[in-house]
Protein backbone atom coordinates (compact mmCIF):
# COMPACT_ATOMS: atom_id res chain seq x y z
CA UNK A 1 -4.67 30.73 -39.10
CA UNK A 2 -2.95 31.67 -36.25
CA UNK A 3 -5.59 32.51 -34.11
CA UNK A 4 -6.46 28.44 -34.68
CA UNK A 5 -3.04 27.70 -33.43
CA UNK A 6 -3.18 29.95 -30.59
CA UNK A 7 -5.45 27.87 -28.15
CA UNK A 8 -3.22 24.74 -29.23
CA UNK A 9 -0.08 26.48 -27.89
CA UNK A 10 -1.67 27.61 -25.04
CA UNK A 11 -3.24 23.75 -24.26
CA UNK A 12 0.21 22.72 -25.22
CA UNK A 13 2.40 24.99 -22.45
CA UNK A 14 -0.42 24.65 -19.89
CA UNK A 15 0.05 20.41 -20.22
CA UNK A 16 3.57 21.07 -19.91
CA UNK A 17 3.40 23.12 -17.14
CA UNK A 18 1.03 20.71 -15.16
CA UNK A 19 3.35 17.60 -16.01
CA UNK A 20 6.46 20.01 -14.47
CA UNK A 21 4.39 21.07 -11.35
CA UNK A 22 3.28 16.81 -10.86
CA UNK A 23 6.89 16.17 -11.35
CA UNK A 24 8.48 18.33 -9.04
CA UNK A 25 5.69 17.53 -6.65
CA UNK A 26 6.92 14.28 -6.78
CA UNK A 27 10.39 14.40 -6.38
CA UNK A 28 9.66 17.24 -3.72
CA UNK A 29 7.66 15.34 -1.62
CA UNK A 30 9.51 12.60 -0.23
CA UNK A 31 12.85 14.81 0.60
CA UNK A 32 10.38 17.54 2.09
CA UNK A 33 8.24 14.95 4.74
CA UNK A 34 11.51 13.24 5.17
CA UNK A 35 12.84 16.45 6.30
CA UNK A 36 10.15 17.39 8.24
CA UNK A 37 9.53 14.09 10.56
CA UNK A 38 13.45 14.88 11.21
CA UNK A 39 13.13 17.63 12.06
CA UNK A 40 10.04 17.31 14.54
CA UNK A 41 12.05 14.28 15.92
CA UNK A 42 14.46 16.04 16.85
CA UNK A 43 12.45 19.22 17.95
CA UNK A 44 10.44 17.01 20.01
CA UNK A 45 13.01 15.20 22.22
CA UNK A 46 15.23 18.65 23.06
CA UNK A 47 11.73 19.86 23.92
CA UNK A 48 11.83 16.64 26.60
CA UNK A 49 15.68 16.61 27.41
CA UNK A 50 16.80 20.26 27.31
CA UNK A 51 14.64 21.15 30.94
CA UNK A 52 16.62 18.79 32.32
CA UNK A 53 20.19 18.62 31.85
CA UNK A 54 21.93 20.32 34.80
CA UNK A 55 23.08 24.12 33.12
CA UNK A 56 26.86 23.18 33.76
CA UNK A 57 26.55 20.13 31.36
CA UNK A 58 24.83 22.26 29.08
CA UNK A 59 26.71 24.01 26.28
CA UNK A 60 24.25 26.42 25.50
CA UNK A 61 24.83 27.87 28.95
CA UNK A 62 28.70 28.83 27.62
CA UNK A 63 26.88 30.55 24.20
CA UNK A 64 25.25 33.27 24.28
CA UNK A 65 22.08 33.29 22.11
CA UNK A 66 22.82 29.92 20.59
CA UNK A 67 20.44 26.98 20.11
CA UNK A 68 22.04 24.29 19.36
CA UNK A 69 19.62 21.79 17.24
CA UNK A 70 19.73 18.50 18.32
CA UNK A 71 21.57 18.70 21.49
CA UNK A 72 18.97 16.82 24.09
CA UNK A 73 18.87 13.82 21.10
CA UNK A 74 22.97 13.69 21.90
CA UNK A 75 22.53 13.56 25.32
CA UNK A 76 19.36 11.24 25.24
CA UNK A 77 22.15 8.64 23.38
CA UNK A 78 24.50 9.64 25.52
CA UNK A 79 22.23 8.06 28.37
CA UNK A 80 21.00 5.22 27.08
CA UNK A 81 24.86 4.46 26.27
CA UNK A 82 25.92 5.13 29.58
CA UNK A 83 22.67 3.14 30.79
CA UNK A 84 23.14 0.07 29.10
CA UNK A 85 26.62 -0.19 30.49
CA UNK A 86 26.03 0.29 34.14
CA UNK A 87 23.46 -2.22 33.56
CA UNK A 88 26.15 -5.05 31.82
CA UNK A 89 27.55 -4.73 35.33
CA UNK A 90 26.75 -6.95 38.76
CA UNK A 91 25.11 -4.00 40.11
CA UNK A 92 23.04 -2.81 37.77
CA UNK A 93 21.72 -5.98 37.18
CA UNK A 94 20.89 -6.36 40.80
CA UNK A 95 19.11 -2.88 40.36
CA UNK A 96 17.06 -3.81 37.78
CA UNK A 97 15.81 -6.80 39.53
CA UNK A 98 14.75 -4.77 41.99
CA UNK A 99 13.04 -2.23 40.19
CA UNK A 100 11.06 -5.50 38.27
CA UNK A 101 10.10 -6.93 41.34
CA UNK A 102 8.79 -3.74 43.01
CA UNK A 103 6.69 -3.32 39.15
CA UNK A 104 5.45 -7.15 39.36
CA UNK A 105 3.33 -6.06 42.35
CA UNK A 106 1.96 -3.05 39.89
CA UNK A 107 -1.35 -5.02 38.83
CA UNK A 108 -1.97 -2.86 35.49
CA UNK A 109 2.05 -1.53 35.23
CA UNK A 110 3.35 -4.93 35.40
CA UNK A 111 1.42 -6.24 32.24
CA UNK A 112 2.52 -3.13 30.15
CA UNK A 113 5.75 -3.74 31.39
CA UNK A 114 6.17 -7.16 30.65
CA UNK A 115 4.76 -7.20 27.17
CA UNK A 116 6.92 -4.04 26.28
CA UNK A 117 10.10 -5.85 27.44
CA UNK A 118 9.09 -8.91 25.44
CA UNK A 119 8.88 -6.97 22.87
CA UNK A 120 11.51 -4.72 23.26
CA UNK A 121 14.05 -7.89 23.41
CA UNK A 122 12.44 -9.67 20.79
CA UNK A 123 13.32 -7.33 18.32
CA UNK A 124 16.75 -6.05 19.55
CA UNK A 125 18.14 -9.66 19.28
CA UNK A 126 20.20 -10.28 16.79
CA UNK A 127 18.66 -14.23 16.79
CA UNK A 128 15.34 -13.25 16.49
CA UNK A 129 13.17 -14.06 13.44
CA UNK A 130 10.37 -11.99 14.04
CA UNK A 131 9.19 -9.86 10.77
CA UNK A 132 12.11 -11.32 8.63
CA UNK A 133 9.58 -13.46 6.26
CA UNK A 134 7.19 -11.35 4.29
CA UNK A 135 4.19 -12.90 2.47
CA UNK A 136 1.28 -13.00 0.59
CA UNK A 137 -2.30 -14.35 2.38
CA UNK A 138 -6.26 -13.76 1.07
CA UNK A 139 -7.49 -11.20 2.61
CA UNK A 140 -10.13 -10.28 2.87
CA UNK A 141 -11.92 -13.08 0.89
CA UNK A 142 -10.98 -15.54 -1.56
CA UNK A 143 -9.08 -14.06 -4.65
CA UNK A 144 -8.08 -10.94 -2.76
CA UNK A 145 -4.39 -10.94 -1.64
CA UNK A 146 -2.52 -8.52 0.65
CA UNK A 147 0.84 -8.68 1.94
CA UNK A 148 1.94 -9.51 5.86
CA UNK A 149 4.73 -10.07 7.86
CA UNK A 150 5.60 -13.26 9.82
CA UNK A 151 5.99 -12.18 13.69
CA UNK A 152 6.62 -15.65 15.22
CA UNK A 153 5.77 -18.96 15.15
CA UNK A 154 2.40 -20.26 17.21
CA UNK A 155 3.29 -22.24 19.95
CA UNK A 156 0.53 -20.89 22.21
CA UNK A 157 -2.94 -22.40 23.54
CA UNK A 158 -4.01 -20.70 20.59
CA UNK A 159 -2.14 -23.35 18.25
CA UNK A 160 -3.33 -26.28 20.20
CA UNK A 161 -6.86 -25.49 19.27
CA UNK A 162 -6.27 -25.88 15.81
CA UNK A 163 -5.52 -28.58 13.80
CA UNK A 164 -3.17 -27.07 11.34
CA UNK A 165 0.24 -25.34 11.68
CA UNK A 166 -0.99 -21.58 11.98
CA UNK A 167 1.81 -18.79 12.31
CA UNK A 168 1.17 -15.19 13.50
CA UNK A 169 0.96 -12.64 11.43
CA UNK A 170 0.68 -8.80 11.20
CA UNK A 171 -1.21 -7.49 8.40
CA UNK A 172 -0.28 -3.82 7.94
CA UNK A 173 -2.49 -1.03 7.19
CA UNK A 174 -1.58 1.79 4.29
CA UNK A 175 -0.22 4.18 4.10
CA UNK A 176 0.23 4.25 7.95
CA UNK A 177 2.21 0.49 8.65
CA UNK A 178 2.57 1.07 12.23
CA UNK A 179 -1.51 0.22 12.44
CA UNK A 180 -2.92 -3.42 11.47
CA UNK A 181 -4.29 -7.18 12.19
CA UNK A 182 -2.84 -9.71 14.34
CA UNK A 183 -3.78 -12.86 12.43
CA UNK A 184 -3.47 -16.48 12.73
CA UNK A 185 -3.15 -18.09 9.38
CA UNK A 186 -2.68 -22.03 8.24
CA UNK A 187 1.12 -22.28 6.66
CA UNK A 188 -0.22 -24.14 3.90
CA UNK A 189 -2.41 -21.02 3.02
CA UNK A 190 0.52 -18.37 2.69
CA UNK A 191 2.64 -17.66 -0.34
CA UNK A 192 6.36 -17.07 1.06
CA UNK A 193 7.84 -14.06 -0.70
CA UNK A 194 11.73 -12.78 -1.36
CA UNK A 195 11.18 -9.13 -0.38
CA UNK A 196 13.04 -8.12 2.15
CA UNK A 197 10.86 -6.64 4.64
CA UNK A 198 12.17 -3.03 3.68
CA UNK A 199 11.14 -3.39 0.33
CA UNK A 200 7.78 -4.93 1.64
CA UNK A 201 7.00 -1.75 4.07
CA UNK A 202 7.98 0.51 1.17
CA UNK A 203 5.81 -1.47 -1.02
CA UNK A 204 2.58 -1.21 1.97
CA UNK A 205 3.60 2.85 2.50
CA UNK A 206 3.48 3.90 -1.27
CA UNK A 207 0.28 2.61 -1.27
CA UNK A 208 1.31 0.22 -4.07
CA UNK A 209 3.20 3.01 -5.72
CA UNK A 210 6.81 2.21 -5.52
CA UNK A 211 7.13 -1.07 -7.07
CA UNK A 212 10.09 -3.25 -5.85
CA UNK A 213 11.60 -4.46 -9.63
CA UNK A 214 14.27 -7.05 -9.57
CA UNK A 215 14.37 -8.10 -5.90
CA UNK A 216 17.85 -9.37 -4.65
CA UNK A 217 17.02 -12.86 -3.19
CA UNK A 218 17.31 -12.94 1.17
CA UNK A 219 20.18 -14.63 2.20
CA UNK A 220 19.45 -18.24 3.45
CA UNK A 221 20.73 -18.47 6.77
């Protein structure tokens, strides 16, 4: 009789063993890649911004043997910070005129510059509704839905081809969001959503996983 049982136990603990191992995989997982893009973020830029910050600026110079993790990110803020501010000023404005005009004679520079600023100032201001509607279109056929974000409304040539109100939108790609489809869809045809678009890119990066339950409405502005 209890050689019968035997290979039950044995299925038993094994089953239990594989749901612990799946579990701690789980909850593992996220904290570990988390970890990791943090750290190679940070890695990464001292790589950049260590070579060159002068040695008596540099407080590893003072300690002997000492790395200290995350010191060219500090400094990288630092500049930025200290950039930004000469830049408020008459004179830096004046500068960066300059520099603009002496890139708008750059034929292939000046188009990666320009749409990179666009961009750049698009989504730094504070005005700007660019990706703050998420929602649901067909795609790709009939009966087949997948969620996108609203980047702007069309004004453009593009809008003035086509009789309908289209909007722009970028379709994102899982489990890697920064990929997609710039698409130009009718109003009518889209189904407005009250995901944030937080909860949306969650939603698109878990691959459908991590199911947003009980959505706070967005605030009306």
């Amino acid at each position: 009789m209890s050689d019968i049982n035997e290979p039950i136990r044995t299925i038993s603990i094994f089953n239990r063993l594989r749901n612990y191992f799946f579990t701690g995989l789980v909850v593992a997982s996220p904290i570990g890649i988390t970890l990791y893009i943090g750290w190679w973020f940070i890695t990464f830029v001292d790589e950049k911004v260590k070579p060159i910050i002068p040695l008596a600026y540099n407080p590893e110079t003072y300690l002997e043997s000492i790395s200290i993790p995350g010191l060219g990110l500090i400094f990288l803020i630092v500049f930025l910070i200290v950039l930004g501010a000469l830049t408020a000023n008459l004179f830096g404005r004046a500068l960066i005129r300059f520099s603009e005009r002496i890139v708008d004679r750059m034929p292939v520079i000046r188009s990666v510059y320009g749409t990179l600023k666009q961009i750049f100032e698009t989504v730094v201001n504070s005005d700007s509704k660019s990706f703050s509607d998420v929602v649901l279109l067909e795609y790709p056929r009939k009966g087949i839905w997948a969620i996108a974000f609203v980047s702007a409304e069309n004004t453009s040539e593009i809008q003035d081809k086509i009789d309908e109100e289209v909007v722009n939108l970028f379709l994102p790609t899982t489990p890697n969001p920064t990929s997609g489809f710039l698409l130009f869809v009718p109003k009518k045809n889209l189904i407005y959503l009250d995901m944030t678009t937080d909860q949306a890119a969650k939603y698109v990066i878990s691959a459908g996983l991590v199911n947003p339950e009980e959505l706070p409405l967005k605030d009306d502005d």
